[in-house]
N, C-alpha and C. Protein backbone atom coordinates (compact mmCIF):
# COMPACT_ATOMS: atom_id res chain seq x y z
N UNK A 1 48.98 11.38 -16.43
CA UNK A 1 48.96 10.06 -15.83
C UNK A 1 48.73 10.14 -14.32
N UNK A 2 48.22 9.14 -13.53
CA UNK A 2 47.68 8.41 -12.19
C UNK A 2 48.56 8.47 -11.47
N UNK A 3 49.83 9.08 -10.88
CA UNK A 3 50.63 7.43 -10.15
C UNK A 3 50.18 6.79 -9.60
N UNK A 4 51.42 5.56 -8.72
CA UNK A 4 50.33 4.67 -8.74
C UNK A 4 49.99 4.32 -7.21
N UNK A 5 50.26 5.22 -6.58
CA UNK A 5 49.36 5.55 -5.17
C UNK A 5 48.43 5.87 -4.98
N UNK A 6 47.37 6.19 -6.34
CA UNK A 6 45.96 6.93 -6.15
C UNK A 6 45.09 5.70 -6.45
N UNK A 7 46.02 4.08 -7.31
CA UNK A 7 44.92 3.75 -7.99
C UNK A 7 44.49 2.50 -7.17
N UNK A 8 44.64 2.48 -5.90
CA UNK A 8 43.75 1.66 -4.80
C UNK A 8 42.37 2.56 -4.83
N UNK A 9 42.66 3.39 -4.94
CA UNK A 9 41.27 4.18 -4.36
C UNK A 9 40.64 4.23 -5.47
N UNK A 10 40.56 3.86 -6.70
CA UNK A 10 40.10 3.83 -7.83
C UNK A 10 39.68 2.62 -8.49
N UNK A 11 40.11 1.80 -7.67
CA UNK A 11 40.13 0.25 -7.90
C UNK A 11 38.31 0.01 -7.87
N UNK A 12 38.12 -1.01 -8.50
CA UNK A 12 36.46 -1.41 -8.36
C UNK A 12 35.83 -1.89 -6.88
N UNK A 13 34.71 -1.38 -6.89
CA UNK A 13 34.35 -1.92 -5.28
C UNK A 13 32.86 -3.01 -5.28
N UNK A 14 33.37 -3.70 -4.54
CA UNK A 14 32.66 -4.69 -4.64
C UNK A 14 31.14 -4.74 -4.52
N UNK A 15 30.20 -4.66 -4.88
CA UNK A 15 28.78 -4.51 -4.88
C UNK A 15 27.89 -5.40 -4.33
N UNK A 16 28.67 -6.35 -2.79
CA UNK A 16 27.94 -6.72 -1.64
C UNK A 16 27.32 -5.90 -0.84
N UNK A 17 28.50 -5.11 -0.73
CA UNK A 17 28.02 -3.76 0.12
C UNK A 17 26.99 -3.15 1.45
N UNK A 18 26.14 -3.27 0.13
CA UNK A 18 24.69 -3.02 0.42
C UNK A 18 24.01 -4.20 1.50
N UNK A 19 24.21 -5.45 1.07
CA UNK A 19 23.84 -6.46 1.79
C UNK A 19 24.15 -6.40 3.28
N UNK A 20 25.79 -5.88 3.56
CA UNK A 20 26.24 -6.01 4.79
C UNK A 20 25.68 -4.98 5.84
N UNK A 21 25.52 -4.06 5.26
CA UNK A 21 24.40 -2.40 5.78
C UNK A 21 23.11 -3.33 6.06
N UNK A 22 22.69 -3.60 5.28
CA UNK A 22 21.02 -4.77 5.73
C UNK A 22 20.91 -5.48 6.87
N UNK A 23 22.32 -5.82 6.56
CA UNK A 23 22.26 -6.74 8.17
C UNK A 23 22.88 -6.24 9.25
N UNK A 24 23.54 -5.15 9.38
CA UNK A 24 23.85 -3.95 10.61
C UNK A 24 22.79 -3.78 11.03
N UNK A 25 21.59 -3.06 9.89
CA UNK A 25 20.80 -2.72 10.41
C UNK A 25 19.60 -3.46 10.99
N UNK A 26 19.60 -3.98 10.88
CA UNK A 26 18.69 -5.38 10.76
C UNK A 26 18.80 -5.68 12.50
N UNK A 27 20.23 -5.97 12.43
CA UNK A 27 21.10 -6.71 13.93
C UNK A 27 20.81 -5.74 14.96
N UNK A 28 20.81 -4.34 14.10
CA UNK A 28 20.94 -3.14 15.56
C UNK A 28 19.59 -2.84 15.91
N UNK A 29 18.68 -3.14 15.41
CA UNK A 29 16.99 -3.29 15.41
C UNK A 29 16.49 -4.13 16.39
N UNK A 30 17.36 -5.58 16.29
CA UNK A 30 16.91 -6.81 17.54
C UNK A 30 17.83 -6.16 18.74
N UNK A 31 18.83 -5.78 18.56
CA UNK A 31 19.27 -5.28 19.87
C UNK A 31 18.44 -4.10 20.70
N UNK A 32 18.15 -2.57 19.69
CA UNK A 32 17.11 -2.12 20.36
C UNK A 32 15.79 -2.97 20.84
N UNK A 33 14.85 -3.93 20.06
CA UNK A 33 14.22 -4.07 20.27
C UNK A 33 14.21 -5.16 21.82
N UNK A 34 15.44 -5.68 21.76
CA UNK A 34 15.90 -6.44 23.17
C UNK A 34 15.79 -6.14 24.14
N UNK A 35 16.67 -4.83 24.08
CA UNK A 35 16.79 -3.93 25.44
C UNK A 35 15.51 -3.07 25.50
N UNK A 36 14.78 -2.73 24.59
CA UNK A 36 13.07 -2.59 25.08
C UNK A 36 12.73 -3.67 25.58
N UNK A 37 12.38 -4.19 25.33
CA UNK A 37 11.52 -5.36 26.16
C UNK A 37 11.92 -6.17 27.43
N UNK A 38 13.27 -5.68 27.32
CA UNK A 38 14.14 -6.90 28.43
C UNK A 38 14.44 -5.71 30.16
N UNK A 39 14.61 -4.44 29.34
CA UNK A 39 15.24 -3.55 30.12
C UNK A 39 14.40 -2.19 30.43
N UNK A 40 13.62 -1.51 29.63
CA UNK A 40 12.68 -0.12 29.50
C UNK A 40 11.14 -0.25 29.73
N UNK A 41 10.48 -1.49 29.05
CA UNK A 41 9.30 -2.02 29.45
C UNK A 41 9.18 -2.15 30.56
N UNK A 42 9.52 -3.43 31.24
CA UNK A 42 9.25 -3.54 32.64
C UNK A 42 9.80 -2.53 33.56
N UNK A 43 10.91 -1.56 33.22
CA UNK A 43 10.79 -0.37 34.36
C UNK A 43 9.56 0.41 34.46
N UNK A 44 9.01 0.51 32.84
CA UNK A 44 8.10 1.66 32.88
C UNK A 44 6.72 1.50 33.58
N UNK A 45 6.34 0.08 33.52
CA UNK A 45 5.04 -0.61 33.83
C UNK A 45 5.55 -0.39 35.40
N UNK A 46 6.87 -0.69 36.12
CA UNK A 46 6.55 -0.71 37.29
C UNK A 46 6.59 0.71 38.10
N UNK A 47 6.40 1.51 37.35
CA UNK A 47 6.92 3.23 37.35
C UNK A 47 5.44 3.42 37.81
N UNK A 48 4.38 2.80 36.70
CA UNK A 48 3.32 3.06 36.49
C UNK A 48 1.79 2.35 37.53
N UNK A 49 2.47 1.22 38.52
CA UNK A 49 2.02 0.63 39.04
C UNK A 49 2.71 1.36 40.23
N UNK A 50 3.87 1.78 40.44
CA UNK A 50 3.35 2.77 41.71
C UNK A 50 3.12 3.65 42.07
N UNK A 51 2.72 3.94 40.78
CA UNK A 51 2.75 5.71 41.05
C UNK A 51 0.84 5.68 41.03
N UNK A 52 0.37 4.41 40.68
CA UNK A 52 -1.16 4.59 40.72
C UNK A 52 -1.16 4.34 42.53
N UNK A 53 -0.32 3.16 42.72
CA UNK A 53 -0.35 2.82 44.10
C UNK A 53 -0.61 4.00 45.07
N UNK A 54 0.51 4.84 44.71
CA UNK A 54 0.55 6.35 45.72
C UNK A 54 -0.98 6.96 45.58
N UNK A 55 -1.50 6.79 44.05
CA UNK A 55 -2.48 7.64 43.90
C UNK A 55 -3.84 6.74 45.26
N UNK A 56 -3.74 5.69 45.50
CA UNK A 56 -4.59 4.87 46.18
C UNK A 56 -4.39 4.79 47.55
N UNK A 57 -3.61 5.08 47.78
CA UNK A 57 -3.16 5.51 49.47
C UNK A 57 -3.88 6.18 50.16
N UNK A 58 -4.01 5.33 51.31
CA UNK A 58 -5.13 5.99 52.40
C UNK A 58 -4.98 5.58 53.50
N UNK A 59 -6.04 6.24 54.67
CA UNK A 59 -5.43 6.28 55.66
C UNK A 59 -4.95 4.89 56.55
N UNK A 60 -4.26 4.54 57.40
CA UNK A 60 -3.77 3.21 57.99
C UNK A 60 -2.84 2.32 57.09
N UNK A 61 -2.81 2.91 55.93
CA UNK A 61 -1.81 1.58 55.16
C UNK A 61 -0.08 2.15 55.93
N UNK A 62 0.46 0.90 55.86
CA UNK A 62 1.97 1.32 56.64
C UNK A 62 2.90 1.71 55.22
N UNK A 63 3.73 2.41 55.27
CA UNK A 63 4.88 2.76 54.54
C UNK A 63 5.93 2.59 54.32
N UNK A 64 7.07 2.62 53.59
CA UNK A 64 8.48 2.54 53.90
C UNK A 64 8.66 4.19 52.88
N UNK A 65 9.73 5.25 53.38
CA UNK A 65 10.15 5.99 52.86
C UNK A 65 11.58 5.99 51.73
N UNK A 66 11.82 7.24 50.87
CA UNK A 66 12.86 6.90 50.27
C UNK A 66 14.25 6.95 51.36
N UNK A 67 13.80 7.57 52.32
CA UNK A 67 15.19 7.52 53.92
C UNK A 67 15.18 6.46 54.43
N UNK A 68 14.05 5.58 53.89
CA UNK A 68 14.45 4.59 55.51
C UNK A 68 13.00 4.55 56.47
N UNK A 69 12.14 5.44 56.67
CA UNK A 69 11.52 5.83 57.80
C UNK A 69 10.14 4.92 57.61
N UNK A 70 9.76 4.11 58.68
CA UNK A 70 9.00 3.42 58.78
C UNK A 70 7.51 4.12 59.48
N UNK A 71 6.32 4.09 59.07
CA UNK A 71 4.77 4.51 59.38
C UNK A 71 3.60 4.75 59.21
N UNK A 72 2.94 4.99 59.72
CA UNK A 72 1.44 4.97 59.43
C UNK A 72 1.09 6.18 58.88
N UNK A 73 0.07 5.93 57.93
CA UNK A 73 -0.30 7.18 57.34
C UNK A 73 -1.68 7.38 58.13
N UNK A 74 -1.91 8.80 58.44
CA UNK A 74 -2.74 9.33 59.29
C UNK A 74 -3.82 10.70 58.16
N UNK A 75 -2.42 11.07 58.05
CA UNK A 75 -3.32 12.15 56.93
C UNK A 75 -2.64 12.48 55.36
N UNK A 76 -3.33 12.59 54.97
CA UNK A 76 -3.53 13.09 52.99
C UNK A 76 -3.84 14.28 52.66
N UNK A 77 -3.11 15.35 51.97
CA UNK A 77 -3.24 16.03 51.55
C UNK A 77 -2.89 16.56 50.36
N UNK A 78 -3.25 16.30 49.14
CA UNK A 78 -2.48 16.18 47.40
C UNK A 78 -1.01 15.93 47.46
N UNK A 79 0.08 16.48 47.50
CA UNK A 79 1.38 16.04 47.35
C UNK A 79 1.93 15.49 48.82
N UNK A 80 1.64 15.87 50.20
CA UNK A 80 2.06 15.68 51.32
C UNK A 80 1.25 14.59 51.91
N UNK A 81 2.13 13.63 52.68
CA UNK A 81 1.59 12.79 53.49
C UNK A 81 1.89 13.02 55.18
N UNK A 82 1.20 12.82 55.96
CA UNK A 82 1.72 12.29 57.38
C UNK A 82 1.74 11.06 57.88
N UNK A 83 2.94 10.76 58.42
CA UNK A 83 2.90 9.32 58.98
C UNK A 83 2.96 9.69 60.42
N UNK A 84 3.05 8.47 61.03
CA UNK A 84 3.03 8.42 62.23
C UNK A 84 3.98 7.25 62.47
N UNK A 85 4.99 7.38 63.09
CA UNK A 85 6.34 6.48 63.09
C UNK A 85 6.59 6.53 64.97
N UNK A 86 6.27 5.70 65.76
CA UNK A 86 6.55 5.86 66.74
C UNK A 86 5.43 6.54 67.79
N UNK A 87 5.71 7.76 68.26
CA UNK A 87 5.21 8.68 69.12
C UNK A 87 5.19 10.04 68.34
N UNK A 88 6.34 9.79 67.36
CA UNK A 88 6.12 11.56 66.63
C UNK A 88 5.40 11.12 64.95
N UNK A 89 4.83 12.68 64.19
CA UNK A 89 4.01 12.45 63.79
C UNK A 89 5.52 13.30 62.41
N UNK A 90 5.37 12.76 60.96
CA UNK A 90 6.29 13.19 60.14
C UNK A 90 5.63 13.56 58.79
N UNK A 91 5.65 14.78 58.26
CA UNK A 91 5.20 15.12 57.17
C UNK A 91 6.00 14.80 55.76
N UNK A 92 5.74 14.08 55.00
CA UNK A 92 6.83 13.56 53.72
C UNK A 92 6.25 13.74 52.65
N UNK A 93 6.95 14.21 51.38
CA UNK A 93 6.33 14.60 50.25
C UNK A 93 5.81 12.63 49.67
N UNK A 94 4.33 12.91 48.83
CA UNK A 94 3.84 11.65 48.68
C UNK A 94 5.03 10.64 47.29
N UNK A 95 5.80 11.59 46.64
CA UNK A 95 6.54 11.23 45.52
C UNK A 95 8.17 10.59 46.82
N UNK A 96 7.99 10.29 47.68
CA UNK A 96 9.14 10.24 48.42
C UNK A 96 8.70 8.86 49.27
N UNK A 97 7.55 8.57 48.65
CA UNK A 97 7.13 6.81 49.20
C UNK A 97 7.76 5.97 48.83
N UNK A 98 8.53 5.23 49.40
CA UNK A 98 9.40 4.08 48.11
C UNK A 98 8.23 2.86 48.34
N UNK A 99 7.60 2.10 49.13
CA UNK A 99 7.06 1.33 49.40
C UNK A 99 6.02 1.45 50.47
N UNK A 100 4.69 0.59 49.88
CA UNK A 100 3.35 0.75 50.69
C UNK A 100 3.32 -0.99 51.03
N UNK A 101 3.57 -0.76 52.65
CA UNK A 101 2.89 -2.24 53.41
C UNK A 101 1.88 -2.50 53.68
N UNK A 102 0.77 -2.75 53.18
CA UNK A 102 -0.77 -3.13 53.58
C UNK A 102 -0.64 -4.59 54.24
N UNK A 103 -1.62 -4.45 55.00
CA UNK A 103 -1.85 -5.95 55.79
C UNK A 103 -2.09 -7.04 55.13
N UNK A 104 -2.26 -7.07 53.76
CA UNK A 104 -2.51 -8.14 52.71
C UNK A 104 -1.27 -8.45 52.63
N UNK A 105 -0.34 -7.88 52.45
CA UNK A 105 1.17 -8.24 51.63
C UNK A 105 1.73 -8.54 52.86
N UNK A 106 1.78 -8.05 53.95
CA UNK A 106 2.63 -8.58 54.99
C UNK A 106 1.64 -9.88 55.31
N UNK A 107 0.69 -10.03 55.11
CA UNK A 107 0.77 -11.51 55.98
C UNK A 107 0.72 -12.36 54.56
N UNK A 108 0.76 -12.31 53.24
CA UNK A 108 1.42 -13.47 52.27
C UNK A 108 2.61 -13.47 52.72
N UNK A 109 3.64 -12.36 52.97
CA UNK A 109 4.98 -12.80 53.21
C UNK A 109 5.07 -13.50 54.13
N UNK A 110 4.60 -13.73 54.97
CA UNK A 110 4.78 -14.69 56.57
C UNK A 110 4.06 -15.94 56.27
N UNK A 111 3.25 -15.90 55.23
CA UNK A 111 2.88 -17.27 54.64
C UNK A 111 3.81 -18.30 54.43
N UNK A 112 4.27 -19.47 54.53
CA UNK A 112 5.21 -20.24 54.16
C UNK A 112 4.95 -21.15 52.54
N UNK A 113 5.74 -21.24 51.92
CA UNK A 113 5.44 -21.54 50.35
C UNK A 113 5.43 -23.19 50.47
């Protein structure tokens, strides 16, 4: 004989089951697919728009660095840039550009809406 502490676990199980797994999975599908589109997409596109940007850089466009350091680019050389910030002249790796100021974008910003 059973006692009768084993016969919960022996008891019949209900054959929804399956349905409720369908819709976990189902639910955890719109959530990935959420946070793609809401959160991973648009980082990647803008990953990809500046990193062509860097590839288009030339001489006279102004800069902002990942330090801080404000200048003109003077010279190009595959990974290294030189700016010109002031009176002194600064060599910065080109992956260390956070932002390119061209004279187009600074004068929309001074545009009034």
């Amino acid at each position: 004989m059973i006692p009768n502490t084993f016969l919960p676990a022996f008891a019949p199980v209900d054959q929804s089951g399956g349905r409720g797994l369908m819709i976990f999975v189902f639910q955890m599908a719109a959530i990935i697919a959420i946070f793609y589109f809401l959160i991973i997409r648009p980082k990647v596109q803008q990953e990809r728009k500046h990193r062509d940007r860097l590839q288009q850089l030339k001489r006279g466009d102004e800069v902002v660095t990942a330090g801080g350091l404000v200048g003109e680019v003077i010279h190009l050389k595959d990974d290294r840039v030189t700016l010109k910030t002031g009176e002194s002249r600064v060599v910065v790796q080109r992956d260390r550009i956070a932002e390119i100021r061209t004279p187009k974008v600074a004068e929309e910003e001074k545009k009034p809406s």
